[in-house]
N, C-alpha and C. Protein backbone atom coordinates (compact mmCIF):
# COMPACT_ATOMS: atom_id res chain seq x y z
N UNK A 1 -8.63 -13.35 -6.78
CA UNK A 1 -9.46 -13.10 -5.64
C UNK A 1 -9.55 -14.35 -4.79
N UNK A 2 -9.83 -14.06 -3.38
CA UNK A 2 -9.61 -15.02 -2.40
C UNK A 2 -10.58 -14.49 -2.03
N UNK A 3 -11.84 -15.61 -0.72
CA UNK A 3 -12.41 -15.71 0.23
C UNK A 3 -11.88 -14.97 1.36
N UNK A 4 -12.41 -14.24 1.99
CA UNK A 4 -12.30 -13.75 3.22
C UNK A 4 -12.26 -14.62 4.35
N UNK A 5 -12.73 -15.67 4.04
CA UNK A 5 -12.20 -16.41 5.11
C UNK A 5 -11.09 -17.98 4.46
N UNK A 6 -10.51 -17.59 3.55
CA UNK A 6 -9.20 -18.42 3.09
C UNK A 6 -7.60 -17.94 4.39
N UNK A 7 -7.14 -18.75 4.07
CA UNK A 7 -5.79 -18.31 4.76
C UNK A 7 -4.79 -18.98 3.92
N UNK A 8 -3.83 -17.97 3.61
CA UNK A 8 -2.26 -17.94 2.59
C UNK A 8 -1.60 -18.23 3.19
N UNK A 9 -0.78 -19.42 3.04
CA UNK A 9 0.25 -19.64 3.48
C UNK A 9 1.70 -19.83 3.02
N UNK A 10 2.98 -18.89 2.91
CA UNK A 10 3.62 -18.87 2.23
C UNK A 10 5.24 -19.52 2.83
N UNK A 11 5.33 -20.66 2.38
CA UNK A 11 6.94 -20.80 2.85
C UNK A 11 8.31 -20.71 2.00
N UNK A 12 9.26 -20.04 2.48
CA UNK A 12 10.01 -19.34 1.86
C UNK A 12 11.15 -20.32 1.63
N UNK A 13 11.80 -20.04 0.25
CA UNK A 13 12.60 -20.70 0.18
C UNK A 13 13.87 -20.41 -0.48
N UNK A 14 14.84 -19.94 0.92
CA UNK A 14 15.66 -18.92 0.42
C UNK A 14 17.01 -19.54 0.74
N UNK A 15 17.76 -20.66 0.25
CA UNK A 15 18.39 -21.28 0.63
C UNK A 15 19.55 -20.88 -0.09
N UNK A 16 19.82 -19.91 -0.95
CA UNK A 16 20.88 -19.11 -1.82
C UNK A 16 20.64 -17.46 -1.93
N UNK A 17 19.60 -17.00 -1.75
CA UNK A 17 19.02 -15.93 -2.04
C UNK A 17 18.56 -15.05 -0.27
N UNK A 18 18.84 -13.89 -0.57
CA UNK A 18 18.32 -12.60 0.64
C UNK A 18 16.90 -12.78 0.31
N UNK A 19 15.94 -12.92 1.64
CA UNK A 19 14.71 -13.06 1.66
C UNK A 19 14.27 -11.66 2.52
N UNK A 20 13.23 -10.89 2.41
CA UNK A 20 12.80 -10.06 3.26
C UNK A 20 10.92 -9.71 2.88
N UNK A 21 10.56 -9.51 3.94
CA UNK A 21 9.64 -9.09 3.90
C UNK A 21 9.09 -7.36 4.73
N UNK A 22 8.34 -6.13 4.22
CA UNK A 22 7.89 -5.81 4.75
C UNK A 22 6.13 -5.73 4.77
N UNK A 23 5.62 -5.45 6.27
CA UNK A 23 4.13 -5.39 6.48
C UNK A 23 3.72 -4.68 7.32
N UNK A 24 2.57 -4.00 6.94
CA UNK A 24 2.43 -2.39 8.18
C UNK A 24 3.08 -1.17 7.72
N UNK A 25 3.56 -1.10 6.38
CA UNK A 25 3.75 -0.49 5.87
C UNK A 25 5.66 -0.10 6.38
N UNK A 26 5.64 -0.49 7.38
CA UNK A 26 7.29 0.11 8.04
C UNK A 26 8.06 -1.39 8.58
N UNK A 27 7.18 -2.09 9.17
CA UNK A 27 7.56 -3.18 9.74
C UNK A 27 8.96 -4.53 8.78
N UNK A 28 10.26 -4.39 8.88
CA UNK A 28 10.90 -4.66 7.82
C UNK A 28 11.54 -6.00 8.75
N UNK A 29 11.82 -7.30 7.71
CA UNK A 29 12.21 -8.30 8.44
C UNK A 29 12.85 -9.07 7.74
N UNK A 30 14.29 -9.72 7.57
CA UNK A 30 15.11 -11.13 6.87
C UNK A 30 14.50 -11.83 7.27
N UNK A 31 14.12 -12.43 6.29
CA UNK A 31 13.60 -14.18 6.36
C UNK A 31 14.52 -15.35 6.19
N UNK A 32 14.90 -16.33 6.13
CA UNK A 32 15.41 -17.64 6.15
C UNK A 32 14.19 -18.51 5.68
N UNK A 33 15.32 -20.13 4.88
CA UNK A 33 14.14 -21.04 4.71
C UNK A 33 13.49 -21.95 6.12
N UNK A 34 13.98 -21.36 7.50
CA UNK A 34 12.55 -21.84 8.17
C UNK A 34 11.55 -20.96 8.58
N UNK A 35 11.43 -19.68 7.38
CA UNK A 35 9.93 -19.15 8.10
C UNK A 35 8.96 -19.63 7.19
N UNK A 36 7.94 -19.57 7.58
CA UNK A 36 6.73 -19.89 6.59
C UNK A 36 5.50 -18.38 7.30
N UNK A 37 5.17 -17.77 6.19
CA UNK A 37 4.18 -16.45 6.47
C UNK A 37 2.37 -16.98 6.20
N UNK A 38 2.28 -17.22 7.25
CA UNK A 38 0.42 -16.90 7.22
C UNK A 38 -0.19 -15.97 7.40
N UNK A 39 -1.53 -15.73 6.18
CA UNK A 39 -2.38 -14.39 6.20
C UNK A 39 -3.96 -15.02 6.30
N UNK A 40 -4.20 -14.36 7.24
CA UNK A 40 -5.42 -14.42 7.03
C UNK A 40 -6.44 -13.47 7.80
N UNK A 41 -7.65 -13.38 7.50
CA UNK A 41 -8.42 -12.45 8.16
C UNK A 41 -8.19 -11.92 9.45
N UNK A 42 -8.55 -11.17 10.01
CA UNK A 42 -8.22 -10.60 11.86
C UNK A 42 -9.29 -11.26 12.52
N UNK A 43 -9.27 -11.12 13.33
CA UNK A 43 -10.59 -12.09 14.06
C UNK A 43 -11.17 -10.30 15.19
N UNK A 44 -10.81 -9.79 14.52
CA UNK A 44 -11.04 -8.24 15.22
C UNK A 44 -11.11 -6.85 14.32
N UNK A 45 -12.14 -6.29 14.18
CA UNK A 45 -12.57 -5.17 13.57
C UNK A 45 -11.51 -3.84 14.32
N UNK A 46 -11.42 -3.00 13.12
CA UNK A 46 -10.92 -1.50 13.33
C UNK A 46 -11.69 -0.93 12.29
N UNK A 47 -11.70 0.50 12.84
CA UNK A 47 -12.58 1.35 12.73
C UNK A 47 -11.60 2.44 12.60
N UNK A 48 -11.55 2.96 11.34
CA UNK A 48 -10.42 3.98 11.04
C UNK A 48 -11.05 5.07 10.25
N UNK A 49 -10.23 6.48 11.43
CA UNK A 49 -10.92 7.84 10.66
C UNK A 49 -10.22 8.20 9.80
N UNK A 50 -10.92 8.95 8.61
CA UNK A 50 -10.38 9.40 7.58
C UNK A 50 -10.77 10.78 7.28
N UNK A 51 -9.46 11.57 7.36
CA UNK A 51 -9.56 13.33 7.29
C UNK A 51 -10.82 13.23 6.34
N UNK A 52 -11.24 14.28 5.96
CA UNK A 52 -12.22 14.38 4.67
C UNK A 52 -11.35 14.75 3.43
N UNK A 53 -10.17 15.88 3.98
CA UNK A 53 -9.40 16.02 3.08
C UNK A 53 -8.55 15.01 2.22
N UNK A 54 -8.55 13.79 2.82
CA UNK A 54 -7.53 12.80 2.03
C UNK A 54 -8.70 11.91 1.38
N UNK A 55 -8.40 11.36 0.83
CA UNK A 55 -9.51 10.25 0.08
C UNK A 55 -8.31 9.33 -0.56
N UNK A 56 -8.78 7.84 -1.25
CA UNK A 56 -8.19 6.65 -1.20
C UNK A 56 -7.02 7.01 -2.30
N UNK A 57 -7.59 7.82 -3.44
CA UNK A 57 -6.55 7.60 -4.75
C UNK A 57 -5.77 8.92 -4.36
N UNK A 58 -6.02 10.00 -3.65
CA UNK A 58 -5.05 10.92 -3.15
C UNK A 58 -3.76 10.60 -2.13
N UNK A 59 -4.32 9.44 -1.18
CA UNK A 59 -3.31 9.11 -0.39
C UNK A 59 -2.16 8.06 -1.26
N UNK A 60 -2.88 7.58 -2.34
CA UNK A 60 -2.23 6.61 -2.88
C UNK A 60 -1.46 7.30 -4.24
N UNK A 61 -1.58 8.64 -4.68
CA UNK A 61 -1.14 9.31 -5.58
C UNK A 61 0.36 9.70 -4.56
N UNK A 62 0.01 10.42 -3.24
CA UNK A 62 1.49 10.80 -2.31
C UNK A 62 1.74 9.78 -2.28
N UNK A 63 2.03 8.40 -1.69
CA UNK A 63 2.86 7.56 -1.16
C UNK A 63 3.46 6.96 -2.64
N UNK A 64 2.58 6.96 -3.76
CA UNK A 64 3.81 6.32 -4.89
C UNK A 64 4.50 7.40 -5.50
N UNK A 65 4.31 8.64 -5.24
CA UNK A 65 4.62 10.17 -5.61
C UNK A 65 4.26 10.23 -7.17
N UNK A 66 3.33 9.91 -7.89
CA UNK A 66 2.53 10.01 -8.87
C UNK A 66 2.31 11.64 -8.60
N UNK A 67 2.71 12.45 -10.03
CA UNK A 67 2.41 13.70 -10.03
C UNK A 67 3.25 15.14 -9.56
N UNK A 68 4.36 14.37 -9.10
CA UNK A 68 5.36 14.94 -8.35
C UNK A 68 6.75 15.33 -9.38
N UNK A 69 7.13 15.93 -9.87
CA UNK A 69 8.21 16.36 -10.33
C UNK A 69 9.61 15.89 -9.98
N UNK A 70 10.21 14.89 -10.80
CA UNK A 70 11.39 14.72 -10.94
C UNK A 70 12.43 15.24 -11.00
N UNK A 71 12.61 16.57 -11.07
CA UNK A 71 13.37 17.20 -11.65
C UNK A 71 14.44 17.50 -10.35
């Protein structure tokens, strides 16, 4: 666990190796060793609706397809 107001800073070091990152769930990107990735809080609130029908461990049961038949 981290502070909410900490900031991560990660520099990559991919000087033999394919680096990638995705964020936003779609957002997909090659990295090199001159990026370095900072995270930290938004300095701006969102306010997000949520069907009634979906709830947190249902949306998260579809997207890892937990429950879904292999066959």
């Amino acid at each position: 666990m981290i502070s909410d107001e900490s900031e991560v800073t990660i520099k990559v070091n991919a000087a033999k190796e394919t680096v990638s990152i995705t964020y936003d769930g779609q957002v997909f990107r090659k990295l090199d060793e001159t990026n370095t990735i900072t995270v930290k809080k938004a300095s701006s609130v969102t306010n997000l609706i949520v069907p009634k029908s979906k709830n947190y461990y249902s949306l998260i049961r579809e997207k890892l397809g937990w429950g879904i038949s292999q066959c």
